[in-house]
N, C-alpha and C. Protein backbone atom coordinates (compact mmCIF):
# COMPACT_ATOMS: atom_id res chain seq x y z
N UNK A 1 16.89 -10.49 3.28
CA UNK A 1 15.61 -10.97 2.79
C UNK A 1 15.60 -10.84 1.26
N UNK A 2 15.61 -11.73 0.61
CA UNK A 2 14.98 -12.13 -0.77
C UNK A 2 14.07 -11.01 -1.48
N UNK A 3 14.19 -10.51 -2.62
CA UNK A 3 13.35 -9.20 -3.30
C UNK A 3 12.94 -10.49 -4.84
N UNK A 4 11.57 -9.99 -4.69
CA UNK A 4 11.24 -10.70 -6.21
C UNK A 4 10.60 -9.40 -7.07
N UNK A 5 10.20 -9.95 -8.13
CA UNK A 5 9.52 -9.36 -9.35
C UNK A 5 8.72 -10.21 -9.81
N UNK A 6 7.33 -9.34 -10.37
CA UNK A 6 6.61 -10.07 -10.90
C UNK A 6 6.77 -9.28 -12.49
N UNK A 7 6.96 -10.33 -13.32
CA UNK A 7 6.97 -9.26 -14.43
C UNK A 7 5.83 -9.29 -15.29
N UNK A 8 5.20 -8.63 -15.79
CA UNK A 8 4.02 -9.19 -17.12
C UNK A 8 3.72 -8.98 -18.10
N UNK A 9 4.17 -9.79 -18.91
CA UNK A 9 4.60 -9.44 -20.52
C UNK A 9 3.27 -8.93 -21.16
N UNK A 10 2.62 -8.37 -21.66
CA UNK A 10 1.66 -8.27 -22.85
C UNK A 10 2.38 -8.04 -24.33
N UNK A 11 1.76 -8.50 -25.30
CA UNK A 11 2.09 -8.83 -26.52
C UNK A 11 0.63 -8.09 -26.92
N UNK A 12 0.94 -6.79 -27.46
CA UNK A 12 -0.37 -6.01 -27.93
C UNK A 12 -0.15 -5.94 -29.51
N UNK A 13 -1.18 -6.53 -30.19
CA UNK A 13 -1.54 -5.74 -31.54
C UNK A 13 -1.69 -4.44 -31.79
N UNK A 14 -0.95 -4.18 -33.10
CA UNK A 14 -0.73 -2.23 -33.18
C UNK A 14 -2.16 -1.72 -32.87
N UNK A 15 -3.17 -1.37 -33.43
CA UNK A 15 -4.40 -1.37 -33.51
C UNK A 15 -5.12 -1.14 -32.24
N UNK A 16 -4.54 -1.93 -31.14
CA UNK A 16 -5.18 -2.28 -29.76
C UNK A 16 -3.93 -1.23 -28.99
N UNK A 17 -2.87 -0.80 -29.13
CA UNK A 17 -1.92 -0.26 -27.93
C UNK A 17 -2.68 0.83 -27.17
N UNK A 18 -3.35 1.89 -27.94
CA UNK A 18 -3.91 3.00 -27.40
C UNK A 18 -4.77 2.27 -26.51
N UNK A 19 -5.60 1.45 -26.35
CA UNK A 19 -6.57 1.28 -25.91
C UNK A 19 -5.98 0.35 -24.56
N UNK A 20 -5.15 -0.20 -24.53
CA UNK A 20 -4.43 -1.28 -23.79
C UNK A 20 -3.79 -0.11 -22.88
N UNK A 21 -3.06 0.55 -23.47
CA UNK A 21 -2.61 1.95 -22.23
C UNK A 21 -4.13 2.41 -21.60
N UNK A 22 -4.69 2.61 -22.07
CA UNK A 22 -5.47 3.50 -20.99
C UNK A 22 -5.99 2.05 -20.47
N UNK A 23 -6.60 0.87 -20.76
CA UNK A 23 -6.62 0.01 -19.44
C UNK A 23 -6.19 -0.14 -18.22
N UNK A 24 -4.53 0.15 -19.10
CA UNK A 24 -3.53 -0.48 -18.44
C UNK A 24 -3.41 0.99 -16.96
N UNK A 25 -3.48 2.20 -17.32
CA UNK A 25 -3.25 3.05 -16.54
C UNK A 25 -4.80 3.51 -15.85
N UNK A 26 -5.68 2.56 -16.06
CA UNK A 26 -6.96 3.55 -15.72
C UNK A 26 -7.69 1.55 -15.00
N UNK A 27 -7.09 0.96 -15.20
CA UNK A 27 -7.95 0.03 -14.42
C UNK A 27 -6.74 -0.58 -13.82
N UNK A 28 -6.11 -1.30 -14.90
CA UNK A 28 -4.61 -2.36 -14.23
C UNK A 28 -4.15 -2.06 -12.77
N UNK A 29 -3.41 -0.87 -13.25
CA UNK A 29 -1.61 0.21 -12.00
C UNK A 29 -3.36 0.02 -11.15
N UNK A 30 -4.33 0.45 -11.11
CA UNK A 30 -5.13 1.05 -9.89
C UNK A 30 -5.60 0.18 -8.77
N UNK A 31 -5.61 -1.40 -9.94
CA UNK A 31 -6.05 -2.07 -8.95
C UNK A 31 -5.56 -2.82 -8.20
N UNK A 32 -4.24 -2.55 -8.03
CA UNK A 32 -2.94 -3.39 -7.43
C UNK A 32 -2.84 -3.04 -6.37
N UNK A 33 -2.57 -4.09 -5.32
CA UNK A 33 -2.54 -3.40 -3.69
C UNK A 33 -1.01 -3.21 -3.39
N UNK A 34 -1.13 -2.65 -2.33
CA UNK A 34 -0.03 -2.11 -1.48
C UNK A 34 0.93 -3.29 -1.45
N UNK A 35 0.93 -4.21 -1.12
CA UNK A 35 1.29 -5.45 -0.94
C UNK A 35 3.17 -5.35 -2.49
N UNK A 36 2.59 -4.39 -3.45
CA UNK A 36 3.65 -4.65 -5.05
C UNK A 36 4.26 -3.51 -5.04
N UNK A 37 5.06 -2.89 -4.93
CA UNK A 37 6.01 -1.85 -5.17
C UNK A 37 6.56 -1.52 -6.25
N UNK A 38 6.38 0.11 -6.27
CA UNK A 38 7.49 0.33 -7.92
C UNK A 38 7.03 -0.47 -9.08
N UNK A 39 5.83 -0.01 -9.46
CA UNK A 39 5.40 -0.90 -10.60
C UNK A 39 5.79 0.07 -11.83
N UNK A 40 6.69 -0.75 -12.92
CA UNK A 40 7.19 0.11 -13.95
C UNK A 40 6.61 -0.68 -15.50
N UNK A 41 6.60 0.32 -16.23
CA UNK A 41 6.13 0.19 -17.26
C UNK A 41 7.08 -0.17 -18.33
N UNK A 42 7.22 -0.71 -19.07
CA UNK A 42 8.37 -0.87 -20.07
C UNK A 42 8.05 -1.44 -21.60
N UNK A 43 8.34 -0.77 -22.63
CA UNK A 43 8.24 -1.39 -23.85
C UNK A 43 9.32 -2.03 -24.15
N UNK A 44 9.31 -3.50 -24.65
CA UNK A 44 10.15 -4.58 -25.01
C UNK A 44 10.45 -3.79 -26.47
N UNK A 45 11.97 -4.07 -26.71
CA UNK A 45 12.44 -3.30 -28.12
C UNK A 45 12.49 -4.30 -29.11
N UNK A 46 12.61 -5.66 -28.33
CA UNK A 46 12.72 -6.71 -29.63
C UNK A 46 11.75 -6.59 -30.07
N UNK A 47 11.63 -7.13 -31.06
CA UNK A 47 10.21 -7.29 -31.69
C UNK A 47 10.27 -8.79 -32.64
N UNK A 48 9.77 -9.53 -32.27
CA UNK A 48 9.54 -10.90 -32.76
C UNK A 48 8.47 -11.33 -33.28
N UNK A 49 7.48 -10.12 -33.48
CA UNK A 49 6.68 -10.65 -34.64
C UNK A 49 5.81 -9.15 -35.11
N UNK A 50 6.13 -8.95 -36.52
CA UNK A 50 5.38 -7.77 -37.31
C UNK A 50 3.86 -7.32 -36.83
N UNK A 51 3.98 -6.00 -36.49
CA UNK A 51 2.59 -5.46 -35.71
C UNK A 51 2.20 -5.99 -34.55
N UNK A 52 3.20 -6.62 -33.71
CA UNK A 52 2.64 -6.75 -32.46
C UNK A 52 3.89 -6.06 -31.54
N UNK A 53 3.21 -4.95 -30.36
CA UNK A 53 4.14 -4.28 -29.64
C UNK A 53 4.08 -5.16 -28.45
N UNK A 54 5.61 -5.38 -27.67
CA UNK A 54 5.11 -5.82 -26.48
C UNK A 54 5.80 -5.17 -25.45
N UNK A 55 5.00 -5.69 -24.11
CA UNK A 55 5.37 -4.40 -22.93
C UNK A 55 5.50 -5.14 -21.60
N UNK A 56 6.04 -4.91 -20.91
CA UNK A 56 6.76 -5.55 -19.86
C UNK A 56 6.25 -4.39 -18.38
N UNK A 57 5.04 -5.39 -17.36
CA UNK A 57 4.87 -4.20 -16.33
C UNK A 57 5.51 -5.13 -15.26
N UNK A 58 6.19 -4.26 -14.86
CA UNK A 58 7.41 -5.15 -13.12
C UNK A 58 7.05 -4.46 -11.93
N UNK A 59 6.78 -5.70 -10.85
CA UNK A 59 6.38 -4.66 -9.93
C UNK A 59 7.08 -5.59 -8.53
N UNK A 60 7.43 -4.80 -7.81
CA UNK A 60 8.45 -5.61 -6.29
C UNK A 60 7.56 -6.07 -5.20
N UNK A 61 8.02 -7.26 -5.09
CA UNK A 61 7.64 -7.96 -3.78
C UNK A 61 8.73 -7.89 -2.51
N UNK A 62 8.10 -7.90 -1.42
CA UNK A 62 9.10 -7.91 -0.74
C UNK A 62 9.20 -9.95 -0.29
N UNK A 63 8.23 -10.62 -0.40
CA UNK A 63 8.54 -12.01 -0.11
C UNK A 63 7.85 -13.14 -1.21
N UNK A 64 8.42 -14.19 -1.00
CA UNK A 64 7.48 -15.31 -1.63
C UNK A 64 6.40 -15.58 -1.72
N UNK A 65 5.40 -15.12 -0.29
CA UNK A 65 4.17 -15.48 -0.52
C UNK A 65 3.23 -14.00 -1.43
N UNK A 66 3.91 -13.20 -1.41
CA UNK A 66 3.12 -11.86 -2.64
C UNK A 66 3.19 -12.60 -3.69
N UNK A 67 4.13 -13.57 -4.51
CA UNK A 67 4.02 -14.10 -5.79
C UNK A 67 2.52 -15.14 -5.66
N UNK A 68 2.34 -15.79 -4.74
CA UNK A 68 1.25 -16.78 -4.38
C UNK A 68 -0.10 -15.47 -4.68
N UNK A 69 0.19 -14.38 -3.72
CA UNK A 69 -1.44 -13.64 -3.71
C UNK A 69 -1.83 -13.17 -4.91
N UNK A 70 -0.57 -13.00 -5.99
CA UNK A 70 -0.21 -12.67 -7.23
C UNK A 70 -1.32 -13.48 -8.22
N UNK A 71 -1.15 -15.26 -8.18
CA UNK A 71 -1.59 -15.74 -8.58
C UNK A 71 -2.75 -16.21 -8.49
N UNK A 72 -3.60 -15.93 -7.06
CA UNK A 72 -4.54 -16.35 -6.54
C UNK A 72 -5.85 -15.26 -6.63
N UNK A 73 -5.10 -13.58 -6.44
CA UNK A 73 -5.88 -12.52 -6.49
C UNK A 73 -5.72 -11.51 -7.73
N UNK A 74 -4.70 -12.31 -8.57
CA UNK A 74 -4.67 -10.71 -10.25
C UNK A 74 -4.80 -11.72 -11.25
N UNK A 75 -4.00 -12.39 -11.09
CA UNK A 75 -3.42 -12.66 -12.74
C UNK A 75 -4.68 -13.03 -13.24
N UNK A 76 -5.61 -14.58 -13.44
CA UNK A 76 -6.67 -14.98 -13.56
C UNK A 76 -7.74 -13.77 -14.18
N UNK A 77 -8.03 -13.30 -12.70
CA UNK A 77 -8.84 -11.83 -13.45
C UNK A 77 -8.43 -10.72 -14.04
N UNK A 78 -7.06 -10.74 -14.03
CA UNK A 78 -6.74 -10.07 -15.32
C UNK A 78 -6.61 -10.17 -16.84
N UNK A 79 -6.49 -11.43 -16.90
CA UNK A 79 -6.57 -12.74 -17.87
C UNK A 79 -7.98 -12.25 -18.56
N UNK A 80 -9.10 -12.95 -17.63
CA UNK A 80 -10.16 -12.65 -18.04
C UNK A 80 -10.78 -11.40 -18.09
N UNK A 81 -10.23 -10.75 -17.79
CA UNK A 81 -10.61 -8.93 -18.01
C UNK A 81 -9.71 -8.33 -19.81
N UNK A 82 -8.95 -9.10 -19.90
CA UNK A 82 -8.32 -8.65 -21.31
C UNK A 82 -9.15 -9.33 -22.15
N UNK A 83 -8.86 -10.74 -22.02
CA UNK A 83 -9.86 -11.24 -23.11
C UNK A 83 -11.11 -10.69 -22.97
N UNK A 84 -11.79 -10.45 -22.39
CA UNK A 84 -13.83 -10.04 -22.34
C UNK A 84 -12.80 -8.36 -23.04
N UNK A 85 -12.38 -7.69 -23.01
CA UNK A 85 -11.86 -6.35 -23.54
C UNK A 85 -11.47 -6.57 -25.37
N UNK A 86 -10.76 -7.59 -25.14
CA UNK A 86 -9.31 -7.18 -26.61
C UNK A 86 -9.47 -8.55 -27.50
N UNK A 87 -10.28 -9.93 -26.74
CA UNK A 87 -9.94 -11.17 -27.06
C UNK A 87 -8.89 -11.56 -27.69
N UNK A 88 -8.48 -12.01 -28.92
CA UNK A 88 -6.84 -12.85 -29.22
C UNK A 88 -6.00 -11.25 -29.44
N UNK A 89 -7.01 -10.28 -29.71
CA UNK A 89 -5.79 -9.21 -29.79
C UNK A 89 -4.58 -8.85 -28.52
N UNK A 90 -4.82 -8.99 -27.51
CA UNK A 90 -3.68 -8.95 -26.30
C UNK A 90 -3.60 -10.24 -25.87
N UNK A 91 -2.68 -10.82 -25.99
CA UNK A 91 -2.04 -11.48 -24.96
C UNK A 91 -0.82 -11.49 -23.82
N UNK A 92 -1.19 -12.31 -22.86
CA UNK A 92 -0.27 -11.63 -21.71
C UNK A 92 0.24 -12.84 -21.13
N UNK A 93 1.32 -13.31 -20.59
CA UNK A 93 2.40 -13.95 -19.59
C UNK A 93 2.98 -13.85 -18.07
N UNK A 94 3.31 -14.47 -17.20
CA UNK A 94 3.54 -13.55 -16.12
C UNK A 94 4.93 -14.43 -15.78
N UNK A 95 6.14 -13.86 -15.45
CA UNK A 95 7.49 -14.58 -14.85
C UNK A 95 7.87 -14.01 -13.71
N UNK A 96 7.72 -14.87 -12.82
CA UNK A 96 8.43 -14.61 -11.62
C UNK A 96 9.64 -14.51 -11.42
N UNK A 97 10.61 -13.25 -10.71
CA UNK A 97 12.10 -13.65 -11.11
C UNK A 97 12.57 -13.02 -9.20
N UNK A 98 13.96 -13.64 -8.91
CA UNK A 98 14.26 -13.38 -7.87
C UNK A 98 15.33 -12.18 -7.96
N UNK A 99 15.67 -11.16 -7.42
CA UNK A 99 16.81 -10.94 -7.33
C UNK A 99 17.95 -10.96 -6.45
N UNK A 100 19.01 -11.15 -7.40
CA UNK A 100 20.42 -12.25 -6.80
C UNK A 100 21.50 -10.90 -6.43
């Protein structure tokens, strides 16, 4: 059986990181169901643009249709839960990836 990842980039302004962690660990990780496994935290080392940190949260699916509930039940309102929080200061991405 097929293992995916959902990965989700945020691109945080320096200014905003403190505040984006404790979102991120006090609303985000909490409100994720059972359904995502092993959700890890990661800071991206590149850095492609001055004063903005970015961070990478990955979390395991065990099938195709978790990427669907993915899109139907988080991302959106997470979307709109950053902006009403941080507006252009966070932005965020989401890539689906399989592993081979």
């Amino acid at each position: 059986m097929a293992k995916y990842i959902i990965n989700v980039t945020f691109c945080v302004e320096q200014p905003y990181v403190a505040a984006w962690k404790n979102w991120l660990n006090q609303s985000f990780l909490p409100s994720i169901d059972g359904s995502f496994h092993h959700a890890k935290t990661m800071r991206v080392m590149t850095h492609v643009e001055p004063g903005i940190n970015n961070f990478s949260v990955q979390h395991e699916v065990d099938d195709f249709h978790s990427l669907t509930l993915w899109k139907q039940n988080y991302e959106e309102q997470m979307k709109a839960e950053l902006f009403k929080r941080f507006g252009q200061h966070v932005l965020t991405f989401t890539t689906f990836l399989e592993l081979l």
